[in-house]
Protein backbone atom coordinates (compact mmCIF):
# COMPACT_ATOMS: atom_id res chain seq x y z
CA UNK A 1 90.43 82.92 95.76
CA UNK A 2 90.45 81.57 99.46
CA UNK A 3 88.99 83.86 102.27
CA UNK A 4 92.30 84.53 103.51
CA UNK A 5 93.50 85.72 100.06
CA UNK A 6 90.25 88.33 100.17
CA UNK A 7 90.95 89.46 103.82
CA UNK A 8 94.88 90.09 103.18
CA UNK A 9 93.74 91.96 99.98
CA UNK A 10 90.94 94.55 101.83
CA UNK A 11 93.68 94.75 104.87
CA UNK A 12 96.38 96.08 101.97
CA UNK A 13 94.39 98.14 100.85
CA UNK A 14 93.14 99.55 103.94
CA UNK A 15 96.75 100.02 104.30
CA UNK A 16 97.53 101.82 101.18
CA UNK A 17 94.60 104.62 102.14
CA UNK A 18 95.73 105.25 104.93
CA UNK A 19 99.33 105.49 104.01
CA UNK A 20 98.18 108.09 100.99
CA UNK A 21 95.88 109.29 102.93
CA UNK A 22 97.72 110.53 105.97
CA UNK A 23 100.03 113.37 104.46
CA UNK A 24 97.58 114.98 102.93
CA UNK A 25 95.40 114.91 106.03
CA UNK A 26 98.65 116.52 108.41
CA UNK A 27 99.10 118.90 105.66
CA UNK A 28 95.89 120.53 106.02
CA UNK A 29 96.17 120.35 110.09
CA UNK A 30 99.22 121.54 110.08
CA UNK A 31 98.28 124.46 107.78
CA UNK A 32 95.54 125.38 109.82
CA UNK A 33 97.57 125.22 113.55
CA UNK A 34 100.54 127.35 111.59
CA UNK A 35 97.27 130.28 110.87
CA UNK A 36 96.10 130.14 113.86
CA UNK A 37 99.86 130.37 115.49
CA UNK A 38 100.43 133.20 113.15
CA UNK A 39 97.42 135.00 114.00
CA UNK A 40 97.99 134.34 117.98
CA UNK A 41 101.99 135.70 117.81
CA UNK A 42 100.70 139.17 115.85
CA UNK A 43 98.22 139.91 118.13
CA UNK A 44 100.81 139.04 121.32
CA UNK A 45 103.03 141.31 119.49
CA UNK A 46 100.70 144.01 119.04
CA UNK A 47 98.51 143.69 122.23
CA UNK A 48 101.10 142.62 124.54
CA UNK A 49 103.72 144.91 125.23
CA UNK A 50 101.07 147.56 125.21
CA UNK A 51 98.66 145.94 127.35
CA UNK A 52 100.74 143.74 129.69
CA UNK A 53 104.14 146.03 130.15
CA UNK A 54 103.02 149.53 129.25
CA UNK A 55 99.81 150.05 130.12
CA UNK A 56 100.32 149.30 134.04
CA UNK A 57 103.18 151.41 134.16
CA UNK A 58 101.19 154.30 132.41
CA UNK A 59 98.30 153.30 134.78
CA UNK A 60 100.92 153.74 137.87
CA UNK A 61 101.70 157.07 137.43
CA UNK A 62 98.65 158.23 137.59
CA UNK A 63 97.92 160.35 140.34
CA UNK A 64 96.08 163.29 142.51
CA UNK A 65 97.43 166.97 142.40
CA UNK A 66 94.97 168.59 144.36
CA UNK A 67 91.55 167.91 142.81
CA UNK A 68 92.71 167.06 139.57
CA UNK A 69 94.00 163.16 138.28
CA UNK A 70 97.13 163.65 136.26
CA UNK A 71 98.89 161.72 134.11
CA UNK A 72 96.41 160.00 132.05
CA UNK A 73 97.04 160.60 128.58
CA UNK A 74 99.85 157.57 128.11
CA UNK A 75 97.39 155.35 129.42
CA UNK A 76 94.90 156.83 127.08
CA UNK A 77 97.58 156.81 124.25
CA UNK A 78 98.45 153.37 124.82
CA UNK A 79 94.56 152.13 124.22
CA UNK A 80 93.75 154.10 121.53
CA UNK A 81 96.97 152.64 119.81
CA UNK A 82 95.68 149.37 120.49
CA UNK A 83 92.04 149.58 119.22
CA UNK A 84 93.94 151.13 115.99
CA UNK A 85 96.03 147.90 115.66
CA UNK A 86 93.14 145.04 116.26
CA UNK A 87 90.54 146.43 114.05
CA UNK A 88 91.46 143.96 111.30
CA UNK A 89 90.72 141.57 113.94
CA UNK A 90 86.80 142.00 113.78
CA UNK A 91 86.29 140.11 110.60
CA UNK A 92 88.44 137.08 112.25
CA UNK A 93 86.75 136.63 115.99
CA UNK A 94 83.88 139.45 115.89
CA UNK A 95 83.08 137.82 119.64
CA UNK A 96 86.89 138.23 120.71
CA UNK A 97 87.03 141.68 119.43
CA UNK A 98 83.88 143.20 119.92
CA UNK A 99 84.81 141.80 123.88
CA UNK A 100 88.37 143.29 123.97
CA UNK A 101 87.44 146.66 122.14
CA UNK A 102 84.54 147.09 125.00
CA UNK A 103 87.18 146.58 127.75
CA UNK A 104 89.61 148.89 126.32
CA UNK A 105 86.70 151.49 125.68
CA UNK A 106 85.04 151.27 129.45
CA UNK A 107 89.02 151.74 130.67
CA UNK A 108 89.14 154.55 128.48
CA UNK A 109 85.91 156.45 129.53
CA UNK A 110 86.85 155.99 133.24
CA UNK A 111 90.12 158.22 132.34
CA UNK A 112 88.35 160.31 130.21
CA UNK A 113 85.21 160.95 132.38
CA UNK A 114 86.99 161.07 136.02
CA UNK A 115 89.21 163.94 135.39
CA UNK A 116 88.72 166.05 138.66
CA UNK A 117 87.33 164.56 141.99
CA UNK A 118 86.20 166.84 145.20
CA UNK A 119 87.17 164.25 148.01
CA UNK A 120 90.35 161.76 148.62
CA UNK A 121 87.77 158.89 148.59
CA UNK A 122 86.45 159.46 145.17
CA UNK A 123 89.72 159.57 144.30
CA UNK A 124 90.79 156.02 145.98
CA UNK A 125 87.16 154.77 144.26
CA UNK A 126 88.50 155.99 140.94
CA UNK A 127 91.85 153.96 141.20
CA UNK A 128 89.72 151.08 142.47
CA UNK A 129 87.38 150.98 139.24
CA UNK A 130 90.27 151.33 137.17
CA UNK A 131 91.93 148.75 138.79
CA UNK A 132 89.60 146.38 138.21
CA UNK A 133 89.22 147.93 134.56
CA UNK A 134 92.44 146.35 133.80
CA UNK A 135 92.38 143.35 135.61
CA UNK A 136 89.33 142.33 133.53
CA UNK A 137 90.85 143.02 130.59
CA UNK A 138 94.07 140.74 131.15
CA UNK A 139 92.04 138.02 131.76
CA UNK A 140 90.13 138.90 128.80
CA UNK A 141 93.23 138.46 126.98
CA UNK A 142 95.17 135.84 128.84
CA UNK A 143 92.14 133.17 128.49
CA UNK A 144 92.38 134.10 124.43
CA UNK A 145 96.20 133.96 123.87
CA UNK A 146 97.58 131.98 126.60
């Protein structure tokens, strides 16, 4: 056999991996990127509404009647429902979770702990903190989903 004859024989063969090779390797890619999609559109459809539509309205209504902030319990609803619906999620990204649990919990405690205020301004500090209480946590969420 000439060298030609040897080189068009490793080249067909080369081919012939490659051409057996290939489905099964875009099988197994494609099975991965459809678990991860999966994984990404449940928790958009169990964070996201809550998080990104009802959570600032709940946070908007929030307000001062005299010394007391009112209106806090959707807001603290909405959270709680939350945690209750990602805790599966801790034994798929531990970091992710453990991260989004601890911004839902520090929004939480600010309602929870800041229920009366003596002055206007600790009031306007409150709605500042909580502000950026939320803020942090769509980020949080946008840079893992989006």
């Amino acid at each position: 056999m000439d060298l030609l004859g040897m080189i068009s024989i490793v080249i067909s063969l080369a081919a012939l991996a490659v051409a057996i090779g290939t489905p099964f390797v875009e099988y197994f890619l494609q099975k991965r990127i459809g678990k991860d999609n999966a994984l990404a559109d449940y928790l958009r459809n169990q964070i996201g509404k809550p998080l990104f539509n009802d959570l600032p309205i709940a946070v908007k209504k929030i307000h001062l009647e005299g010394q007391d902030i009112k209106y806090t319990d959707e807001a603290i609803n909405i959270i709680r429902n939350v945690l209750k619906s990602i805790i599966f999620y801790e034994n798929v990204d531990k970091k992710f979770y453990e991260l989004l649990k601890a911004r839902l919990q520090a929004i939480e405690d600010h309602l929870v702990k800041n229920g009366t205020v003596k002055e206007d301004s600790e009031y306007i500090f409150f709605r500042n903190q909580l502000d950026e209480l939320v803020a942090k946590l769509h980020k949080t969420i946008a840079k893992e989903l989006f």
